[in-house]
Protein backbone atom coordinates (compact mmCIF):
# COMPACT_ATOMS: atom_id res chain seq x y z
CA UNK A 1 17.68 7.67 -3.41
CA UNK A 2 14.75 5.94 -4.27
CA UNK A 3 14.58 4.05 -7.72
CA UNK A 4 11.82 4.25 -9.73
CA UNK A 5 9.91 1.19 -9.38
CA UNK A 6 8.24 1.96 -12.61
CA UNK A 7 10.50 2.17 -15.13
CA UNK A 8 10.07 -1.00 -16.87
CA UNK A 9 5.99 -0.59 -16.73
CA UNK A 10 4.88 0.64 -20.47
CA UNK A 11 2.79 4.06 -20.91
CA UNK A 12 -0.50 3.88 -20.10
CA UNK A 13 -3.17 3.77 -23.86
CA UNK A 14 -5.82 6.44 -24.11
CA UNK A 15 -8.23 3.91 -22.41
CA UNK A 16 -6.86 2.85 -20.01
CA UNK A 17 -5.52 6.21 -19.09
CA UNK A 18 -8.90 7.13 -19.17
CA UNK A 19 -10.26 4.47 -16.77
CA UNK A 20 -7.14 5.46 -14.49
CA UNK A 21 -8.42 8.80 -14.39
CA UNK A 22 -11.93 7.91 -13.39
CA UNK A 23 -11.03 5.81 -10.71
CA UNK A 24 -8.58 8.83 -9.36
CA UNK A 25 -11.89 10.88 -9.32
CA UNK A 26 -14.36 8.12 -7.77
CA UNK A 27 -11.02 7.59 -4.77
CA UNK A 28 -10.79 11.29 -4.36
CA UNK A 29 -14.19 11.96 -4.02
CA UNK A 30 -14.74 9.62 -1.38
CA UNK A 31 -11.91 10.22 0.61
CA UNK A 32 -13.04 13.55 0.65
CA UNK A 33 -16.82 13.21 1.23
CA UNK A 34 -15.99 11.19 3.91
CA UNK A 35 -13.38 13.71 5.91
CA UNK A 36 -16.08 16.21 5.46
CA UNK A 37 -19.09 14.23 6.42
CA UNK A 38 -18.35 11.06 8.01
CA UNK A 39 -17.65 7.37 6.58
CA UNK A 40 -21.36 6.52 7.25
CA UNK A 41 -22.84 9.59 5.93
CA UNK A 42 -21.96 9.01 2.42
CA UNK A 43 -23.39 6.83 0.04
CA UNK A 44 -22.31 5.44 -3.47
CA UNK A 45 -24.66 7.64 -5.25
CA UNK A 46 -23.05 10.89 -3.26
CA UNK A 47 -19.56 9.76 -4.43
CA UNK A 48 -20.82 8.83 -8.13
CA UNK A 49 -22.81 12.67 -8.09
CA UNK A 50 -19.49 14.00 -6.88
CA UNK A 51 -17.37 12.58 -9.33
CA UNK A 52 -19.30 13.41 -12.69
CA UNK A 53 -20.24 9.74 -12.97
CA UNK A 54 -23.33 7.45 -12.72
CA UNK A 55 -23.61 4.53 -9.95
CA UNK A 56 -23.56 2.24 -12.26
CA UNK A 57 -19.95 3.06 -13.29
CA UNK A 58 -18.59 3.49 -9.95
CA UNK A 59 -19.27 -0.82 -9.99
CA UNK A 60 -17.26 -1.16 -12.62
CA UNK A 61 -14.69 0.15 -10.64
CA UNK A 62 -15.12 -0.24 -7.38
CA UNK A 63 -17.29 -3.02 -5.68
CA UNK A 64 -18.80 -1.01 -2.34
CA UNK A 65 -17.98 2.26 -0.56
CA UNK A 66 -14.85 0.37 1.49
CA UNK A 67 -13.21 0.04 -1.58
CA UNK A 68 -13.10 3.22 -2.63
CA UNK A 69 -11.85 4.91 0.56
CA UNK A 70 -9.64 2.19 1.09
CA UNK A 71 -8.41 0.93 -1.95
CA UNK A 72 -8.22 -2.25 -4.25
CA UNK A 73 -5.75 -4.20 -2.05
CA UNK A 74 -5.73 -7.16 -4.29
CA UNK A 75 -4.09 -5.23 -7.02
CA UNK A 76 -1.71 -3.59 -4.63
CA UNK A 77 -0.83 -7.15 -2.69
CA UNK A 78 -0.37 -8.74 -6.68
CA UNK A 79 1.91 -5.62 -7.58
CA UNK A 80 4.06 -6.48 -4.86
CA UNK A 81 4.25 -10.68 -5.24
CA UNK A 82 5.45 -9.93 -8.76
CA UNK A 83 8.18 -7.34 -8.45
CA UNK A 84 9.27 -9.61 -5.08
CA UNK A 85 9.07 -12.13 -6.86
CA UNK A 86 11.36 -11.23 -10.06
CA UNK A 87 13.81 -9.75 -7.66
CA UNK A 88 14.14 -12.71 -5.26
CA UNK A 89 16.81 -14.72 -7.28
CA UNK A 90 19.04 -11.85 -8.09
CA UNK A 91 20.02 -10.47 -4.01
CA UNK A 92 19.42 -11.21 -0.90
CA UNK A 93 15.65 -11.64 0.84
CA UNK A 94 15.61 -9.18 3.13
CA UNK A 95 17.02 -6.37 0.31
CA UNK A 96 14.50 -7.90 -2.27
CA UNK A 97 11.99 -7.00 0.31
CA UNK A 98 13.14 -3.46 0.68
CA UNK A 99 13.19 -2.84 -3.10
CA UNK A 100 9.40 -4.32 -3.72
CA UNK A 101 8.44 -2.18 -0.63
CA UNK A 102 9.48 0.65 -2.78
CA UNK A 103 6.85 0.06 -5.19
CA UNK A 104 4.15 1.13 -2.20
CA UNK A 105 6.66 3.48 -1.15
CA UNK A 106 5.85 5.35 -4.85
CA UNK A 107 2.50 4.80 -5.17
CA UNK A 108 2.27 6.62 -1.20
CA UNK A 109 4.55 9.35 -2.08
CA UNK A 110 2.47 10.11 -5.66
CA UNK A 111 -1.03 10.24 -3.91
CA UNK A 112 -0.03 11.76 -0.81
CA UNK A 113 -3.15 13.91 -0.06
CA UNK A 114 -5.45 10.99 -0.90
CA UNK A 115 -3.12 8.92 1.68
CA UNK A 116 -3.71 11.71 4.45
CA UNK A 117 -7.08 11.62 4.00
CA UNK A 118 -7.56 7.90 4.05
CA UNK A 119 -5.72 7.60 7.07
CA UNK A 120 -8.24 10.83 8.72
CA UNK A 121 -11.26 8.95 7.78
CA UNK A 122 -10.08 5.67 8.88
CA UNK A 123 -9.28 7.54 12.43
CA UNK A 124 -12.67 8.33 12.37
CA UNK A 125 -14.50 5.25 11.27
CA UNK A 126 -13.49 2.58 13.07
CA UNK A 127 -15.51 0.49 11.39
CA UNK A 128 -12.82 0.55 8.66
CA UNK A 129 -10.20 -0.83 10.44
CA UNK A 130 -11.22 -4.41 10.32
CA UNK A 131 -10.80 -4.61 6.72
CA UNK A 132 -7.57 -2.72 7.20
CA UNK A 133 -6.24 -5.58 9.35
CA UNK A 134 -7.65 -8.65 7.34
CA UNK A 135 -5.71 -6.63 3.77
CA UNK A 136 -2.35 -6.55 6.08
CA UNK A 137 -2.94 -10.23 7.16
CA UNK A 138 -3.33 -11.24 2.60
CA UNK A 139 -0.59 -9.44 2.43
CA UNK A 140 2.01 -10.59 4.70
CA UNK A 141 0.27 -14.57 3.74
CA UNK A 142 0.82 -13.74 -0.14
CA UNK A 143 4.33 -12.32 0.66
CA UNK A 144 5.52 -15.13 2.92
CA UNK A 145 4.78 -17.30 0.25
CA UNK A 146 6.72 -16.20 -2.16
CA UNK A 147 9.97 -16.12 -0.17
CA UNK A 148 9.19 -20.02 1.31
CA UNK A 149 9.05 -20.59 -2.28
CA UNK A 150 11.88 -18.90 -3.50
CA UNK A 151 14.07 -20.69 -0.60
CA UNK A 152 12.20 -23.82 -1.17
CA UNK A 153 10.78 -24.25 2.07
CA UNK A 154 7.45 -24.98 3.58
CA UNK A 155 6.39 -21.97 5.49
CA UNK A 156 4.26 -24.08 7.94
CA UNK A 157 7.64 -26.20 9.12
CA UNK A 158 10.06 -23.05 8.51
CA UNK A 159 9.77 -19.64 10.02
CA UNK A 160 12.19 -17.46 8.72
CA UNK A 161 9.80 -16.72 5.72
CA UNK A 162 7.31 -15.31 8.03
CA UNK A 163 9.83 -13.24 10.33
CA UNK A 164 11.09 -11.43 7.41
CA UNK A 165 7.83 -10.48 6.65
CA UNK A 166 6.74 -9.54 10.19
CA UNK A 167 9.95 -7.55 10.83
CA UNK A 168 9.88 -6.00 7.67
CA UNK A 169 5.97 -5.12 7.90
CA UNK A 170 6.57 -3.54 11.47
CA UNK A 171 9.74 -1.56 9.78
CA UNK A 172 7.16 -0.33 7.00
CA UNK A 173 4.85 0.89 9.32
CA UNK A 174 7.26 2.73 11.50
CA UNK A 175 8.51 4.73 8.32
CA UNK A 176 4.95 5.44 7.33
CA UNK A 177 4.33 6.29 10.60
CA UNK A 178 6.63 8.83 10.88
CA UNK A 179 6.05 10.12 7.00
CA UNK A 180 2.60 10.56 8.12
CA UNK A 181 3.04 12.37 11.61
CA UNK A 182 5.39 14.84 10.20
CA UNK A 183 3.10 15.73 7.48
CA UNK A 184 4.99 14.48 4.62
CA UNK A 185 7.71 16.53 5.08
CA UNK A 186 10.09 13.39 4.98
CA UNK A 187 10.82 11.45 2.20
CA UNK A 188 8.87 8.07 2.90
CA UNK A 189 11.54 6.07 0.73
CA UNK A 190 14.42 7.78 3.01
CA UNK A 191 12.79 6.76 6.70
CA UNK A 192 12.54 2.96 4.80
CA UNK A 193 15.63 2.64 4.09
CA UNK A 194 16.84 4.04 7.06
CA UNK A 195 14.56 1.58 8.98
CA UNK A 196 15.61 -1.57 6.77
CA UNK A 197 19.51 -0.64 7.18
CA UNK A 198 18.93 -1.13 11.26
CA UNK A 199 17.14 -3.92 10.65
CA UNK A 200 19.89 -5.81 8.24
CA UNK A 201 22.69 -4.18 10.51
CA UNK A 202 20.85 -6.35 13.74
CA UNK A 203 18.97 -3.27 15.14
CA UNK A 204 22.03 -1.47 16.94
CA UNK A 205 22.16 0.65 19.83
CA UNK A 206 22.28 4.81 18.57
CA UNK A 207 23.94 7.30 20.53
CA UNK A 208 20.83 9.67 21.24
């Protein structure tokens, strides 16, 4: 079962469920501008028209089209360094991984259609994918940093640090694979922790 990885957060005000709100709209109306017309054949003004809001407030919220399709990955990759990093001293890395991975896993789960669709425009705009790879590489950088420095090592002389990460990001991406080729008919927090129970049992041989 996953936990909720929100339970400690406090409810949202007014405003800022307001702003929360908008930026829902200004996301979902580019993802799905872009699945109908193609990633270069939408503009900010299109998305801002489609949303019910002016140009100038889609800045305030998003700084160009890649963010909105893809996301604010600075927020997500800071989400995840803090709840790593307040589990870290109370169990073992690799399960303090698994838990802050269950944050995403939440956030995926909750805004499922908006993940499909991200992942069908980015299929079709490959253009998109470098930014894809250089969020993944801030990620895994931000997250190997916080378990060097929870272990206190350096993570240029040690590399255990970065092979939990790796292992762990290639066990994430497996389960989201899978989540996403069966149409979300899994449970994304159930093919995790099904992936991070072979990886902390030493990736056994299954009887097929």
């Amino acid at each position: 079962m996953v936990p909720d990885v929100h339970s400690d957060a406090a409810p949202l005000g007014r405003r800022d469920l307001r702003k929360q709100q908008t930026r829902a709209a200004l996301t979902g109306a580019a993802l799905r501008l872009c699945a109908e017309r193609g990633f270069d054949q939408v503009t900010v003004d299109d998305i801002s028209a489609a949303a019910g809001v002016s140009p100038r407030t889609f800045f305030n919220y998003f700084a160009s089209k890649e963010d909105a399709v893809l996301g604010d990955h600075l927020v997500e990759v800071d989400a995840m360094r803090v709840r790593l990093a307040s589990l870290l001293p109370a169990m073992p890395v690799l399960e303090a991984v698994r838990r802050a991975v269950l944050l995403v896993v939440a956030a995926m789960e909750a805004d499922r259609d908006h993940w499909f669709l991200r992942m069908e425009v980015v299929h079709r705009s490959p253009q998109l994918l470098p930014r894809l790879v250089l969020s993944g590489a801030e990620a895994e950088r931000v997250t190997t940093e916080v378990i060097a420095a929870h272990l206190g090592v350096d993570p240029l002389a040690h590399g255990y640090p970065a092979l939990v990460v790796a292992t762990t990001g290639a066990a994430f991406r497996v389960a989201a694979t899978r989540w996403m080729e069966a149409g979300g008919r899994l449970s994304l927090g159930a093919l995790v922790d099904e992936a991070f129970t072979d990886l902390a049992a030493g990736l056994p041989d299954r009887a097929v």
